[in-house]
N, C-alpha and C. Protein backbone atom coordinates (compact mmCIF):
# COMPACT_ATOMS: atom_id res chain seq x y z
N UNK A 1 6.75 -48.68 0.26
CA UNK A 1 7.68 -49.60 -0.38
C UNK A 1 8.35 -50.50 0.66
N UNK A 2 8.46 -50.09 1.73
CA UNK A 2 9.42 -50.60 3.20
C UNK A 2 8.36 -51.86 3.11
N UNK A 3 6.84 -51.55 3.37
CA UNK A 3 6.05 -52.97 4.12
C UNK A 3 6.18 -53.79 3.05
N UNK A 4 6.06 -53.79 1.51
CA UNK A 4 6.08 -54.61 0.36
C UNK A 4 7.14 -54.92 0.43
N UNK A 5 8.53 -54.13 0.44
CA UNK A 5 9.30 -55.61 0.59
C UNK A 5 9.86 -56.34 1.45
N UNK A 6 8.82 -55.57 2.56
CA UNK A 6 8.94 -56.84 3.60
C UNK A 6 8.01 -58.00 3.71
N UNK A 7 6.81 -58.01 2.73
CA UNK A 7 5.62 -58.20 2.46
C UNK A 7 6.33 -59.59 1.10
N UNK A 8 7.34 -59.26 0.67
CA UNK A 8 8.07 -60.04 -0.94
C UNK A 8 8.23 -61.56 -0.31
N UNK A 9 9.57 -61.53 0.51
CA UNK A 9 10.09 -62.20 1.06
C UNK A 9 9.37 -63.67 2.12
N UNK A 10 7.95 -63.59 2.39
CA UNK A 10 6.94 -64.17 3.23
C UNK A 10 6.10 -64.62 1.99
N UNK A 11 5.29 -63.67 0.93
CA UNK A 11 4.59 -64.22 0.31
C UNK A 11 4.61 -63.45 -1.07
N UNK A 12 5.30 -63.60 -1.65
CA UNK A 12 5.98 -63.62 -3.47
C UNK A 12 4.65 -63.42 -4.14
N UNK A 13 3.89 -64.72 -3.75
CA UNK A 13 2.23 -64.75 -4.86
C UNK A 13 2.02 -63.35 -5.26
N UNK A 14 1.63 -62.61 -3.95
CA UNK A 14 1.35 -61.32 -4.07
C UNK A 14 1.44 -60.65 -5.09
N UNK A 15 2.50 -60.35 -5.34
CA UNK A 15 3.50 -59.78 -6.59
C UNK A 15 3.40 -60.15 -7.81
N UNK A 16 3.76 -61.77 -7.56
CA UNK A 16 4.40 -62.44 -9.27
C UNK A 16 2.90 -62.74 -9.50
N UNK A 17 1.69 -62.54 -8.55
CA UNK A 17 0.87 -63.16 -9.76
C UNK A 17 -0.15 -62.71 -9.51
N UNK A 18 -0.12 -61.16 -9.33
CA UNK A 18 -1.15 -59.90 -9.08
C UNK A 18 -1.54 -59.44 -10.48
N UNK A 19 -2.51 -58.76 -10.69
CA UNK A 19 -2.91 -58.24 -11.76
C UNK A 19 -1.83 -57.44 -12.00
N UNK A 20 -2.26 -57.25 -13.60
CA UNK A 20 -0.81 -56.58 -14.26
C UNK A 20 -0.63 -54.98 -13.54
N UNK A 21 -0.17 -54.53 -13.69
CA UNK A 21 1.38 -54.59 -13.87
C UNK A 21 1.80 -55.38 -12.68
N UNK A 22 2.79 -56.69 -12.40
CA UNK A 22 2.87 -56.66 -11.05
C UNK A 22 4.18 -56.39 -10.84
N UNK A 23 4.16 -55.82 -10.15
CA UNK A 23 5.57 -55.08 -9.68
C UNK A 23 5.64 -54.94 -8.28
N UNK A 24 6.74 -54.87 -7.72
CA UNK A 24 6.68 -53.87 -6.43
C UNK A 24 5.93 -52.53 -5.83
N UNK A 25 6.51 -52.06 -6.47
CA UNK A 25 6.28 -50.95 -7.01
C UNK A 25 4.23 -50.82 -6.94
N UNK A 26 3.91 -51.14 -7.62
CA UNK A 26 1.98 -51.38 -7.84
C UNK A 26 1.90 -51.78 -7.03
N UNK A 27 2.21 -53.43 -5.94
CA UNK A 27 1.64 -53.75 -5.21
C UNK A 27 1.84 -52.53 -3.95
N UNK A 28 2.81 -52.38 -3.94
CA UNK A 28 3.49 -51.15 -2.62
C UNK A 28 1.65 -49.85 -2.88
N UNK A 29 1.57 -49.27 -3.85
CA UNK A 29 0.33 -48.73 -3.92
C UNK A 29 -1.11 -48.71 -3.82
N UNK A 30 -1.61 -50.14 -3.48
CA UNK A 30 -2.32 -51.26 -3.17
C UNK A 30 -2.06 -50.98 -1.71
N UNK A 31 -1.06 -51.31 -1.21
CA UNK A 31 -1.06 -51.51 0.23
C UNK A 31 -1.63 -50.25 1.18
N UNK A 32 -1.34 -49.07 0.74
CA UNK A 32 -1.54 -47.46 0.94
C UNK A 32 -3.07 -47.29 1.25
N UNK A 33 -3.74 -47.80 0.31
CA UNK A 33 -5.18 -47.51 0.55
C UNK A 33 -5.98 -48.99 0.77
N UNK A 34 -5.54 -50.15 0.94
CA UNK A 34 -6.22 -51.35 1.79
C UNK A 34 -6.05 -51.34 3.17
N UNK A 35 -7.36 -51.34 3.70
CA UNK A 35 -8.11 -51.69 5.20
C UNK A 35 -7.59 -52.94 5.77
N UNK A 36 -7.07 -53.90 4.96
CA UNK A 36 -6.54 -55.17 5.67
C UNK A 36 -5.55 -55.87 4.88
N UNK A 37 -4.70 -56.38 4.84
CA UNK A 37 -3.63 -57.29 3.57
C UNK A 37 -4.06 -58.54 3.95
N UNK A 38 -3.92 -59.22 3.00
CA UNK A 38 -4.09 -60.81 2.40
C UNK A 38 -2.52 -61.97 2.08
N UNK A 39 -2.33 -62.31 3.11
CA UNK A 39 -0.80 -62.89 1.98
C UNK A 39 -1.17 -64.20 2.58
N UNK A 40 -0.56 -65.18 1.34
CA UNK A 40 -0.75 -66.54 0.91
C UNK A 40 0.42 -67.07 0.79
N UNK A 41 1.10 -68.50 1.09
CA UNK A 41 1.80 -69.26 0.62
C UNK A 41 1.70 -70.58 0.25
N UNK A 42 2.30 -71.12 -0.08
CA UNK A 42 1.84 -72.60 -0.83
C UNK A 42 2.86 -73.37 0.27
């Protein structure tokens, strides 16, 4: 939960426009078992 919301604040997309459910919370569980993260901003 610590890296996601440090992960919020840099790149939001992530979150607000992840497959459902998107939450904190889900993405934070995502992060646990991915080999590499992806973050995007506009």
């Amino acid at each position: 939960m610590v890296v996601a919301g440090e992960h919020f604040p840099f790149c939001p997309d992530n979150i607000r426009q992840a497959e459902a459910p998107a939450t904190l919370a889900a993405y934070a569980d995502r992060l646990v078992n991915d080999h590499s993260w992806t973050l995007w901003w506009d």
